[in-house]
C-alpha atoms as a PDB file:
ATOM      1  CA  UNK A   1     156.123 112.019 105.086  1.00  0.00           C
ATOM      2  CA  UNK A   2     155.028 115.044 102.439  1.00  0.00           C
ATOM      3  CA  UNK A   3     151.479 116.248 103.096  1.00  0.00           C
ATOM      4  CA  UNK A   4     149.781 118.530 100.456  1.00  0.00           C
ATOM      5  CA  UNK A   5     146.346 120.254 100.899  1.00  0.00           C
ATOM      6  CA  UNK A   6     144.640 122.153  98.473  1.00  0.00           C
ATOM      7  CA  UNK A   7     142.067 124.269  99.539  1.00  0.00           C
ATOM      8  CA  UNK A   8     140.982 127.881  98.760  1.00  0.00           C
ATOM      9  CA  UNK A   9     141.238 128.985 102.121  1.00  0.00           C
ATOM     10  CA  UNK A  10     144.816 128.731 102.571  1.00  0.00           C
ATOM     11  CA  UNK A  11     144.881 131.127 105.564  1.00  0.00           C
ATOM     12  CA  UNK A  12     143.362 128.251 107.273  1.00  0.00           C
ATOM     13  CA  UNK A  13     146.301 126.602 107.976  1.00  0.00           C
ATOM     14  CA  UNK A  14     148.180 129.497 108.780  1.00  0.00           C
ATOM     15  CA  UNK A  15     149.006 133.490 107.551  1.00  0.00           C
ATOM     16  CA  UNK A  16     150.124 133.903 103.603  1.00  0.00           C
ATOM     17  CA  UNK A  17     150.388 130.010 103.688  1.00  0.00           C
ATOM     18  CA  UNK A  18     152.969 129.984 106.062  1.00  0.00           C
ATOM     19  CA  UNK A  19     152.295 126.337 107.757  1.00  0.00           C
ATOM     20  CA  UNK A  20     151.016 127.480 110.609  1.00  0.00           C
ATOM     21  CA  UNK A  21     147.863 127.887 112.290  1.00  0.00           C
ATOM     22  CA  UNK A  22     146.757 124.162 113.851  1.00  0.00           C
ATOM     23  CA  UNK A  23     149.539 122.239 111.859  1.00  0.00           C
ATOM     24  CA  UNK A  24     152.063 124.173 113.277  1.00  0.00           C
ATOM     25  CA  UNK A  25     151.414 123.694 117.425  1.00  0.00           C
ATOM     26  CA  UNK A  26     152.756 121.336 119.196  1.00  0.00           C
ATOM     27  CA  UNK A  27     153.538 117.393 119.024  1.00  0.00           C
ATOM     28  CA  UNK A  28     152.817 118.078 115.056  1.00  0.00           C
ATOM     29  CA  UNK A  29     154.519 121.483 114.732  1.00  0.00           C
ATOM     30  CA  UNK A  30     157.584 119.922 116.692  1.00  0.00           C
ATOM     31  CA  UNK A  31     157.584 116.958 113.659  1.00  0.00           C
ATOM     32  CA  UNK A  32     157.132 119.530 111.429  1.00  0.00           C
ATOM     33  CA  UNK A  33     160.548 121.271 112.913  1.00  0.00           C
ATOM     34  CA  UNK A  34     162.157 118.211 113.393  1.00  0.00           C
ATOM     35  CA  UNK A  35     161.458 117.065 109.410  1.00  0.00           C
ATOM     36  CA  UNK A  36     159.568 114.375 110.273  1.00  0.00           C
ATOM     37  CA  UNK A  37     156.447 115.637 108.160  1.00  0.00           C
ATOM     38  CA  UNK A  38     156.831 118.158 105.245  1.00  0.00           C
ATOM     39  CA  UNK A  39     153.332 120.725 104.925  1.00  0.00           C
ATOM     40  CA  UNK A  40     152.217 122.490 101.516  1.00  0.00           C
ATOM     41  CA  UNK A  41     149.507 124.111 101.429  1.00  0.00           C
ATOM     42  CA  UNK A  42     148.323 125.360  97.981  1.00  0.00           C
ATOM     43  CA  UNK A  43     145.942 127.501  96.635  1.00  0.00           C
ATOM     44  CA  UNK A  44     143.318 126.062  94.489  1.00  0.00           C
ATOM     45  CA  UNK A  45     142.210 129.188  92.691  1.00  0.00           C
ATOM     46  CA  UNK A  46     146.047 129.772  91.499  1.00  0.00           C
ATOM     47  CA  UNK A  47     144.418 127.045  88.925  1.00  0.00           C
ATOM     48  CA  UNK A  48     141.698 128.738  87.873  1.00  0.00           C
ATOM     49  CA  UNK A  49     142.065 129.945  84.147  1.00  0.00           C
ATOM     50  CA  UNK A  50     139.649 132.659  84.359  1.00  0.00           C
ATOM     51  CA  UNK A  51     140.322 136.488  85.628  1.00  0.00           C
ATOM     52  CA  UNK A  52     138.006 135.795  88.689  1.00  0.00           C
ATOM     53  CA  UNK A  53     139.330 132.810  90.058  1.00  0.00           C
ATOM     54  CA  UNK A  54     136.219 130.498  89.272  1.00  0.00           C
ATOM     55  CA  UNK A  55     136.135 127.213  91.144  1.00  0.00           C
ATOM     56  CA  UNK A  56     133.127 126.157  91.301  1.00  0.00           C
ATOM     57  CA  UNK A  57     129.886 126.636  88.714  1.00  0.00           C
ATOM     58  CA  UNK A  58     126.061 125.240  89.288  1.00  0.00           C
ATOM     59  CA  UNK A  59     125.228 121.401  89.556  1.00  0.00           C
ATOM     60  CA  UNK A  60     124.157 119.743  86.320  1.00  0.00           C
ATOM     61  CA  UNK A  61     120.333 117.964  86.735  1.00  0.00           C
ATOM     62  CA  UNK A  62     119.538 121.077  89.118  1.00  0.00           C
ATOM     63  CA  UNK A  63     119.633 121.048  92.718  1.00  0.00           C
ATOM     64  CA  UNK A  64     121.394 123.948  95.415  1.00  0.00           C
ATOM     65  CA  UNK A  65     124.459 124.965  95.921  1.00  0.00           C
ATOM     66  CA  UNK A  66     127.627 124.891  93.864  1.00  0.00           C
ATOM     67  CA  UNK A  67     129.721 122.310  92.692  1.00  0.00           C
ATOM     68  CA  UNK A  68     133.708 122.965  92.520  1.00  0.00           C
ATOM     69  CA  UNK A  69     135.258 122.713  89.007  1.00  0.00           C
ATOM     70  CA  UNK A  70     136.705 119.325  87.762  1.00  0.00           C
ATOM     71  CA  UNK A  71     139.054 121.079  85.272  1.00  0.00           C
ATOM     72  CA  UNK A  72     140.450 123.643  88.585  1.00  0.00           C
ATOM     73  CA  UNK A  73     140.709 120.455  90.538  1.00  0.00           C
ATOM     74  CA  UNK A  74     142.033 118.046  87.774  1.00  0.00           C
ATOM     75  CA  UNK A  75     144.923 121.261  87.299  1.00  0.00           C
ATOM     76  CA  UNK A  76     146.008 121.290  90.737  1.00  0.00           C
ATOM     77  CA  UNK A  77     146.450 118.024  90.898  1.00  0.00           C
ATOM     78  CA  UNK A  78     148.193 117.185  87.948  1.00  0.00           C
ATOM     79  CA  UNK A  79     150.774 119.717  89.072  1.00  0.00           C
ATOM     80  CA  UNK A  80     151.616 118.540  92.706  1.00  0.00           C
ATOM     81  CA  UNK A  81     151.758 115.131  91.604  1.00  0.00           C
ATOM     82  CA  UNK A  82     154.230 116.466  88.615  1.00  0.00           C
ATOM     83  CA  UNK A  83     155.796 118.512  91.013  1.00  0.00           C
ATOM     84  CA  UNK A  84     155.348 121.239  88.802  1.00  0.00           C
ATOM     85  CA  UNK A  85     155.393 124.964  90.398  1.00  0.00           C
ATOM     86  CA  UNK A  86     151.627 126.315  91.041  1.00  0.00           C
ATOM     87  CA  UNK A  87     150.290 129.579  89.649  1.00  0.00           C
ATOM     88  CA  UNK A  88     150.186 128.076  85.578  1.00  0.00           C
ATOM     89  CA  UNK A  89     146.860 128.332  84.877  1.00  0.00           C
ATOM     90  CA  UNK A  90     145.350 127.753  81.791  1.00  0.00           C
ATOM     91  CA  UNK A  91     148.538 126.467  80.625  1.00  0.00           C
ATOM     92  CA  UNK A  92     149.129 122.665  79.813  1.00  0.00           C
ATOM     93  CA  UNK A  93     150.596 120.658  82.589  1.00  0.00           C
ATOM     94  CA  UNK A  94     152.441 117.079  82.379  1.00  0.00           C
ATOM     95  CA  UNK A  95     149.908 114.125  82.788  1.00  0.00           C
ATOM     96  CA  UNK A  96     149.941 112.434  86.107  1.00  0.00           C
ATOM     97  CA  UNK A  97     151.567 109.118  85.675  1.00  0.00           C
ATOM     98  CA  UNK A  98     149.936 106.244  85.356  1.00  0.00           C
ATOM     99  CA  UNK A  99     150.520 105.290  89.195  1.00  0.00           C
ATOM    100  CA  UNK A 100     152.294 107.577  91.971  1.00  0.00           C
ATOM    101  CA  UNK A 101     153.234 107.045  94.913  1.00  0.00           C
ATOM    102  CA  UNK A 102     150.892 109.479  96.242  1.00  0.00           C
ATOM    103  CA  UNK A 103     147.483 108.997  98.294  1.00  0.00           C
ATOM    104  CA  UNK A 104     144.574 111.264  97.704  1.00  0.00           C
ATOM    105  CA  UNK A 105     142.153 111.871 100.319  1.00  0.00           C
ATOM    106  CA  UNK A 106     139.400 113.424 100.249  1.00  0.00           C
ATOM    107  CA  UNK A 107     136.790 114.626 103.484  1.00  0.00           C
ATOM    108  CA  UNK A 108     133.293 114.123 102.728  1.00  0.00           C
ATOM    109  CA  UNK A 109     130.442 113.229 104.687  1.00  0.00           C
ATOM    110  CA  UNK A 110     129.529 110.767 102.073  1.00  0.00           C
ATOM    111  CA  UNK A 111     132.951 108.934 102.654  1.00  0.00           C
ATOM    112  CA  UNK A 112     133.733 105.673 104.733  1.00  0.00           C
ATOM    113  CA  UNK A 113     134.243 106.171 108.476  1.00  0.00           C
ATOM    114  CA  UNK A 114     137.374 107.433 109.900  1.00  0.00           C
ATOM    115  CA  UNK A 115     138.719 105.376 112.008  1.00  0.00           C
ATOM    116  CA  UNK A 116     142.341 104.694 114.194  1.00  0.00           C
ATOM    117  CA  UNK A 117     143.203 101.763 111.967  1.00  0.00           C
ATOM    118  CA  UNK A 118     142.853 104.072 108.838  1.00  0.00           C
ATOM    119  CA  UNK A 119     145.819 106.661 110.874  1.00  0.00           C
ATOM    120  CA  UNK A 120     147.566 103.687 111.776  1.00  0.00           C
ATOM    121  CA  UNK A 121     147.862 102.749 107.820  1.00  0.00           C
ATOM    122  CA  UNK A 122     149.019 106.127 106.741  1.00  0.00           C
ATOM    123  CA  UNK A 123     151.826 106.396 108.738  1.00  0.00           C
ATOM    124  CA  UNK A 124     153.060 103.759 106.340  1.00  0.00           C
ATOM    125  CA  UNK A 125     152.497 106.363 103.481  1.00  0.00           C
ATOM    126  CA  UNK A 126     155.269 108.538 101.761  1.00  0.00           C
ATOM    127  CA  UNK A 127     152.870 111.327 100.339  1.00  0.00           C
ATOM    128  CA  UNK A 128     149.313 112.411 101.486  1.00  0.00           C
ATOM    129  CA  UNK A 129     147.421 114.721  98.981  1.00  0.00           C
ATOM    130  CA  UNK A 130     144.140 115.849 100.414  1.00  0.00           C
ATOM    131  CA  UNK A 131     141.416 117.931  98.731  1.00  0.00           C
ATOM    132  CA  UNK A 132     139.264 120.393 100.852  1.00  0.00           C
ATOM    133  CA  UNK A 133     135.971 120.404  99.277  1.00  0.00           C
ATOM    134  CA  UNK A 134     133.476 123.343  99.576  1.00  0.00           C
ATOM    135  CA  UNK A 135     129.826 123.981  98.745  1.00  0.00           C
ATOM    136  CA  UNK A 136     128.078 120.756  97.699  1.00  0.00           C
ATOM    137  CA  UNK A 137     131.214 119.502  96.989  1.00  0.00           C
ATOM    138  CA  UNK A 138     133.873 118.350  94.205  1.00  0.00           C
ATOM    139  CA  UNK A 139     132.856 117.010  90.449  1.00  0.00           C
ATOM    140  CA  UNK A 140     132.944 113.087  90.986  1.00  0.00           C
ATOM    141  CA  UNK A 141     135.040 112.930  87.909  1.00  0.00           C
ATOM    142  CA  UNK A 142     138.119 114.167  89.876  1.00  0.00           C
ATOM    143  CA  UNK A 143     138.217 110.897  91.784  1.00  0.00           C
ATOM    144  CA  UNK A 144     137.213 108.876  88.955  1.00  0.00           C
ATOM    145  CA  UNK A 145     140.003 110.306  86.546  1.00  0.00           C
ATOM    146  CA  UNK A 146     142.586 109.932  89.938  1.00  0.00           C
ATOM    147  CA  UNK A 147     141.408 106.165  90.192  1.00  0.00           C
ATOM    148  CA  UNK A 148     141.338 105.389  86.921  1.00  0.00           C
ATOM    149  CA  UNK A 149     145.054 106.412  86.467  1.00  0.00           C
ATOM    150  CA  UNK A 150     146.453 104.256  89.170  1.00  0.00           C
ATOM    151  CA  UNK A 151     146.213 106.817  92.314  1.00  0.00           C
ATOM    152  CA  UNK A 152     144.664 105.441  95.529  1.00  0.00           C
ATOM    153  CA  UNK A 153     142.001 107.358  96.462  1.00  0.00           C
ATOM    154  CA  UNK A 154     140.328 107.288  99.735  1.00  0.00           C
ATOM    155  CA  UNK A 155     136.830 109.585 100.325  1.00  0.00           C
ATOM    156  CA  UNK A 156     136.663 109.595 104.385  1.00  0.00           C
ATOM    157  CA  UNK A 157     134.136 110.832 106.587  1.00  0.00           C
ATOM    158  CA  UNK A 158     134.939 112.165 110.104  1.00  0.00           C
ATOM    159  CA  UNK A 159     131.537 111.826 111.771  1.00  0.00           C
ATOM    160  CA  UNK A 160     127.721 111.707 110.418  1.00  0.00           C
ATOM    161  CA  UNK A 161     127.551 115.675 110.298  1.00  0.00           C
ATOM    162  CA  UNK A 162     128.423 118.228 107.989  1.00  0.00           C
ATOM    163  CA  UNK A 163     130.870 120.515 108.137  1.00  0.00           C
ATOM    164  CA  UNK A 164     131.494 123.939 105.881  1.00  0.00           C
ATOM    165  CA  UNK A 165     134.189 122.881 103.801  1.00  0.00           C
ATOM    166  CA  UNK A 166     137.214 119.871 104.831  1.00  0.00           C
ATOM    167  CA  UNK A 167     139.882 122.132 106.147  1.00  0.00           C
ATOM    168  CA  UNK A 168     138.877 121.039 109.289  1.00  0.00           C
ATOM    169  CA  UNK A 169     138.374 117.712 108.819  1.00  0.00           C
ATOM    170  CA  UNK A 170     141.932 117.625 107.498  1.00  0.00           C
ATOM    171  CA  UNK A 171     143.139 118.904 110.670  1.00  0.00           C
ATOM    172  CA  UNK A 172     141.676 115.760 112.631  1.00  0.00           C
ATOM    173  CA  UNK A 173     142.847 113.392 110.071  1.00  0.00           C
ATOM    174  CA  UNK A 174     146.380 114.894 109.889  1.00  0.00           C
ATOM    175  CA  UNK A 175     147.047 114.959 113.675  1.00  0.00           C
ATOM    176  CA  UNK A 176     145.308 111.457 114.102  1.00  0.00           C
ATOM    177  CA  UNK A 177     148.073 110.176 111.715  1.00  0.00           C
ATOM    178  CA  UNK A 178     151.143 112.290 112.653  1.00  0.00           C
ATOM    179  CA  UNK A 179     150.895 111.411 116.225  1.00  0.00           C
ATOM    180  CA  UNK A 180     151.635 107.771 115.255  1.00  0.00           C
ATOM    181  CA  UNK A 181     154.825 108.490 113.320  1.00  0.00           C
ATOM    182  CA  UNK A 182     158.012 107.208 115.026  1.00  0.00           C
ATOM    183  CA  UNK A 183     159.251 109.604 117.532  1.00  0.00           C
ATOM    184  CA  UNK A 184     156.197 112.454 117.438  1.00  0.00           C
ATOM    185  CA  UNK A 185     155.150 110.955 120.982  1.00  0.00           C
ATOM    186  CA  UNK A 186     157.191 111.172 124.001  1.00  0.00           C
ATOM    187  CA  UNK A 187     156.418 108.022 125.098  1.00  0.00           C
ATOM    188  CA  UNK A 188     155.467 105.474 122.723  1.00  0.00           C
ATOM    189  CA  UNK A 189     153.358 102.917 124.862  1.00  0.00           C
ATOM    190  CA  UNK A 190     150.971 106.144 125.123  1.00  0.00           C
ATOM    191  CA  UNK A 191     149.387 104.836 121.218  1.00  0.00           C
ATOM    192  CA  UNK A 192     148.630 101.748 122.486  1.00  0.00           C
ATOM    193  CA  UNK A 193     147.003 102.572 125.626  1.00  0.00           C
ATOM    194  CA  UNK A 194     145.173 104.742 123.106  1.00  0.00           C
ATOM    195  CA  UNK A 195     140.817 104.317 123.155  1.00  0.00           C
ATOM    196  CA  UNK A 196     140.483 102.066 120.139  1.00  0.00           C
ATOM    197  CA  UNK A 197     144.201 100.638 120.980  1.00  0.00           C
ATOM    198  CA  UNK A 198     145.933 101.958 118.158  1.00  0.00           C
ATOM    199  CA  UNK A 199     148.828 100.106 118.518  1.00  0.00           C
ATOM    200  CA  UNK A 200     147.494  96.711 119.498  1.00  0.00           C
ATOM    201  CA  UNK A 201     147.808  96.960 123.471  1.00  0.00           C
ATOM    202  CA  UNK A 202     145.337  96.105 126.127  1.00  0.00           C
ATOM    203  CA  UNK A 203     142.815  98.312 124.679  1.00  0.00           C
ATOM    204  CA  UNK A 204     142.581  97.671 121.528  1.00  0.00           C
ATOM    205  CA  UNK A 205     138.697  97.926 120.666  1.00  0.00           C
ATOM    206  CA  UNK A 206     137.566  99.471 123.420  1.00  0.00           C
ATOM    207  CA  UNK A 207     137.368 103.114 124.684  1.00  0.00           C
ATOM    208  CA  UNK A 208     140.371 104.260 127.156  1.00  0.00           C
ATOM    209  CA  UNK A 209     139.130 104.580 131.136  1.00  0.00           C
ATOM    210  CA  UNK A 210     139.508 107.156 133.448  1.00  0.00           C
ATOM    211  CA  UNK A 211     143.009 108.507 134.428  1.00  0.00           C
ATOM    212  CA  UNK A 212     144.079 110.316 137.420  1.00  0.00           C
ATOM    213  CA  UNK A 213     147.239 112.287 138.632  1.00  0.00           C
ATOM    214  CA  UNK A 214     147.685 114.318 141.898  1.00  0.00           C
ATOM    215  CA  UNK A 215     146.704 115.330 144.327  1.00  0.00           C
ATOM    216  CA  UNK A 216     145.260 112.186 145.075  1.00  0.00           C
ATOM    217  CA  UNK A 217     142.389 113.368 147.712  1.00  0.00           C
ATOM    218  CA  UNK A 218     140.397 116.123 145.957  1.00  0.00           C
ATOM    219  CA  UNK A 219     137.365 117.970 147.090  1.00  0.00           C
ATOM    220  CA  UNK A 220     136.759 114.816 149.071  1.00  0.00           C
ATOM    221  CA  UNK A 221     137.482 112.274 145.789  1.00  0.00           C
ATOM    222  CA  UNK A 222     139.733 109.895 146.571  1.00  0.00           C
ATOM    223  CA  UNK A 223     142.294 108.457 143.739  1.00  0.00           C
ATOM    224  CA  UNK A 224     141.154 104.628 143.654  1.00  0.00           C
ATOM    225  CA  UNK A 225     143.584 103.198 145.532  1.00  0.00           C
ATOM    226  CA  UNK A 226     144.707 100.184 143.025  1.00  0.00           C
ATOM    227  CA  UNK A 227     146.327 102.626 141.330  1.00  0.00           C
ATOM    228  CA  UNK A 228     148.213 103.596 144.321  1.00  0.00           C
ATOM    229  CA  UNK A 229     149.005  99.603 145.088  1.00  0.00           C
ATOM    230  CA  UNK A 230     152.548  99.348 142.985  1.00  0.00           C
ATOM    231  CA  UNK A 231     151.063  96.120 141.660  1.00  0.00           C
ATOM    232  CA  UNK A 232     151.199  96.636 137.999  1.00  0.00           C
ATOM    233  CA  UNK A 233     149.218  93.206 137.188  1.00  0.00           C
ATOM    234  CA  UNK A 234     146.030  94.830 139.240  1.00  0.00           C
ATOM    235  CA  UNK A 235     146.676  98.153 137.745  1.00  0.00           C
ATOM    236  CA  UNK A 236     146.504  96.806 134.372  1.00  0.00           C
ATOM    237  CA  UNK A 237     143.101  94.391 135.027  1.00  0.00           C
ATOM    238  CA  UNK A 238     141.480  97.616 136.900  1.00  0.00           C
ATOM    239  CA  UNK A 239     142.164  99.815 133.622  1.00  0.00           C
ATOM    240  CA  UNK A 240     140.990  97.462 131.534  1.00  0.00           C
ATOM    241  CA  UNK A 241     137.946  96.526 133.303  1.00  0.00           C
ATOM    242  CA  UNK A 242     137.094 100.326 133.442  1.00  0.00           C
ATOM    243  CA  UNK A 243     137.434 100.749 129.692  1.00  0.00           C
ATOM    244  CA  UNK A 244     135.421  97.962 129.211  1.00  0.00           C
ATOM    245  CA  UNK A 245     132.301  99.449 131.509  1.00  0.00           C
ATOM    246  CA  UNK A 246     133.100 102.385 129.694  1.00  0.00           C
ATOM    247  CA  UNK A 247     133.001 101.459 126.302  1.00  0.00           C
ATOM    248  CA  UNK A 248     129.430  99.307 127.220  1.00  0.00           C
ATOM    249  CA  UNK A 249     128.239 102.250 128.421  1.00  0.00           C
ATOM    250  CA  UNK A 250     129.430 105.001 125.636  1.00  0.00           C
ATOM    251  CA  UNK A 251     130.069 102.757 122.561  1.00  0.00           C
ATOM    252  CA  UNK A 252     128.134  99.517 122.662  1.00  0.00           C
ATOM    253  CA  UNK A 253     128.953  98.693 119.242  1.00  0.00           C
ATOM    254  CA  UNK A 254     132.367  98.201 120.009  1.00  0.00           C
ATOM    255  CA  UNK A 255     131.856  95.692 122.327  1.00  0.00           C
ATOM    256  CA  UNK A 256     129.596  93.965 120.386  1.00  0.00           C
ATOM    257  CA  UNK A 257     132.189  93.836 117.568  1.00  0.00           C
ATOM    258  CA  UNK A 258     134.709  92.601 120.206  1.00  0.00           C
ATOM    259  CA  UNK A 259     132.639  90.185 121.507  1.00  0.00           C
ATOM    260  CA  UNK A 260     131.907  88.883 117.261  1.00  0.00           C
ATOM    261  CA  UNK A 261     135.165  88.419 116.506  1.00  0.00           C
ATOM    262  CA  UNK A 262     136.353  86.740 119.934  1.00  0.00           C
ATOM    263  CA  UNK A 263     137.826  89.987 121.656  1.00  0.00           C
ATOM    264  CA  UNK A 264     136.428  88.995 125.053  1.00  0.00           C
ATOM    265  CA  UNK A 265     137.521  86.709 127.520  1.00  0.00           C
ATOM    266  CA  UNK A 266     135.639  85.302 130.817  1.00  0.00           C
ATOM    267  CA  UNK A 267     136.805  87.970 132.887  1.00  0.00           C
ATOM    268  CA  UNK A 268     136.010  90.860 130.141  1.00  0.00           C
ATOM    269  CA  UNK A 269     132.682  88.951 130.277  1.00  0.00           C
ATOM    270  CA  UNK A 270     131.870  89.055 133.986  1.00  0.00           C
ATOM    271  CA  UNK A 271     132.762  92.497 134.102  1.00  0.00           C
ATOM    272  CA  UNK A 272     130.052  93.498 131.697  1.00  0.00           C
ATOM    273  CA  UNK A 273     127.213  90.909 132.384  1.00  0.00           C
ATOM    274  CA  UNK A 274     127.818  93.005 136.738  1.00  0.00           C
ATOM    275  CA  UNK A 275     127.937  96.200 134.504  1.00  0.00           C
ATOM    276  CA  UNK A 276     124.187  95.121 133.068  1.00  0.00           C
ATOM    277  CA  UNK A 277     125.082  94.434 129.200  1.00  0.00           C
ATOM    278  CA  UNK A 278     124.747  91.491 128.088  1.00  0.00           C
ATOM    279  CA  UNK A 279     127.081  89.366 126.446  1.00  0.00           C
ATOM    280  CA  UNK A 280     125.418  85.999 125.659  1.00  0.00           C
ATOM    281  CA  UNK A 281     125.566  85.251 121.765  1.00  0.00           C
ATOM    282  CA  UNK A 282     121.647  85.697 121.147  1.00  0.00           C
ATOM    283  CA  UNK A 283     121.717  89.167 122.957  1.00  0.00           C
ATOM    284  CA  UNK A 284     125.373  90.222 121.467  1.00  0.00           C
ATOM    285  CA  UNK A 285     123.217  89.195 118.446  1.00  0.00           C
ATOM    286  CA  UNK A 286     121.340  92.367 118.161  1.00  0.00           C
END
C-alpha cells in the first residue's frame, strides 16, 4: 500500500520529512521496513506560486479564520496523482485522469464517522492520499473537482471535537488501517478479538472486556479464575459476556444496534436484562 499526506507541517511526521515521527514506531514502522506500506509526506506550500508560500486567503461571504487555497491544493494533487516530482509551482502540471486508482481522504469534523469497518475497507486499497486541512479548512471545490473526475473521495471525522489541523487525525486513521494489513500483527486472531470485532470474531459489535496476565493475585485482586480453568468454551462465553456488560455500560448504542439487526442471542440477552439494560423490542426501541 502507498500512503501520501500533504500537509504543511511536514515535520509532523518526522525531521526534514524523513518518515518518521509516529509513522515510523513500531508495528507500523516495522511494515514500513518490511515494505508492506510505502510513506510520502509532501509539502503543500512547495505548490504555492507566490514568493511567500500562500496557502490559504480569507473566506468568501465573511466569517473567521482562513480558508486554504483550492488552486495550492488542486496543484498538489494533480502532481502525486501524475506522479510528477513536487516543488513546480506555478508551472502547468498533467491533468489527473479521469479515474485513478487512488483514494483521497480527507479529516474533518464535518466528515462521516470513523469507524473499524471503514480500516477494515482500506486495507483493500492500493493508494491512500490524505489532505491535512488547517484553519477553517480546505475550499470545497477541491473535493468537488476530485469527485467529479472519477477519484473516490471520503471526508471522515475521528470524533465530535475539533482538532488544530488533520495531521493527527491522520495518524489514528493510518495506524487503525495498517494494523489490519496481512502480517503487521503478530498474531492475527488479535483483529478479531478486537472491540468492534474487526475481523468478524466473537466480538464483533461490541466493546472488548477486561484482560489480565500475571501475577494472578495482586494487591489482594484475584485473576477470575475461569480464565485459569483450561476450558476454552467457558473462557470464550465469560469474555464475551464481559464485553457485552461492558459495552451496555460504555456504549449503549452498540448494543442497541446489535440487538436491531439480530446480533443478540438468549444468552447475550440474559446477560444484559441481570446487567439492568433492557433488551425487550419497545425499550431497545429508544
Amino acid at each position: 500500500m502507498r500512503v501520501d499526506v500533504v500537509t504543511i507541517f511536514p515535520d509532523y511526521f518526522g525531521p526534514a520529512s524523513g518518515v518518521g515521527g509516529p509513522l515510523g514506531v513500531s508495528l507500523i514502522g516495522k511494515a514500513a521496513a518490511r515494505g508492506d506500506v510505502a510513506f510520502h509526506i509532501h509539502d503543500l506550500r512547495q505548490w504555492a506560486a507566490d514568493v511567500h508560500h500562500t496557502v490559504d486567503d480569507t473566506p468568501f461571504g465573511g466569517g473567521p479564520g482562513m480558508v486554504m487555497k483550492a488552486d495550492v491544493w488542486g496543484a498538489a494533487l494533480d502532481a502525486i496523482l501524475s506522479a510528477e516530482p513536487a516543488g513546480s509551482a506555478g508551472q502547468s502540471t498533467p491533468a489527473v485522469p479521469s479515474v485513478t486508482g487512488a483514494r483521497l481522504v480527507v479529516p474533518t469534523p464535518s466528515g462521516v464517522p470513523f469507524t473499524q469497518e471503514m480500516a477494515l475497507a482500506y486495507t483493500g486499497e492500493r493508494h491512500l492520499v490524505f489532505a491535512c486541512g488547517r484553519y477553517e479548512g480546505i475550499d470545497a471545490r477541491v473535493v468537488e473537482d476530485a469527485r467529479a473526475r472519477g477519484m473516490a473521495v471520503d471526508e471522515v471525522s475521528i470524533g465530535d471535537y475539533v482538532l488544530a489541523g488533520g495531521e493527527a487525525a491522520v495518524v489514528v486513521i493510518v495506524e487503525a488501517v495498517c494494523r489490519l494489513l496481512p502480517g503487521v500483527l503478530g498474531n492475527e486472531r488479535s483483529v478479531s478479538d478486537d472491540s468492534f470485532g474487526g475481523g468478524g470474531g466473537s466480538m464483533h459489535g461490541l466493546l472488548e472486556g477486561p484482560v489480565y496476565t500475571r501475577p494472578r493475585a495482586w494487591r489482594g485482586n484475584e485473576v477470575p479464575a475461569v480464565l485459569l480453568s483450561g476450558d476454552h468454551a467457558a473462557i470464550a462465553r465469560w469474555q464475551r459476556d464481559e464485553a457485552l456488560r461492558r459495552t451496555a455500560e460504555r456504549r449503549p448504542d452498540l448494543i442497541r444496534r446489535l440487538a436491531a439487526g439480530d446480533g443478540l442471542d438468549a444468552r447475550d440477552r440474559a446477560v444484559l436484562i441481570q446487567a439492568g439494560f433492557p433488551v425487550d423490542g419497545e425499550s431497545m426501541a429508544h
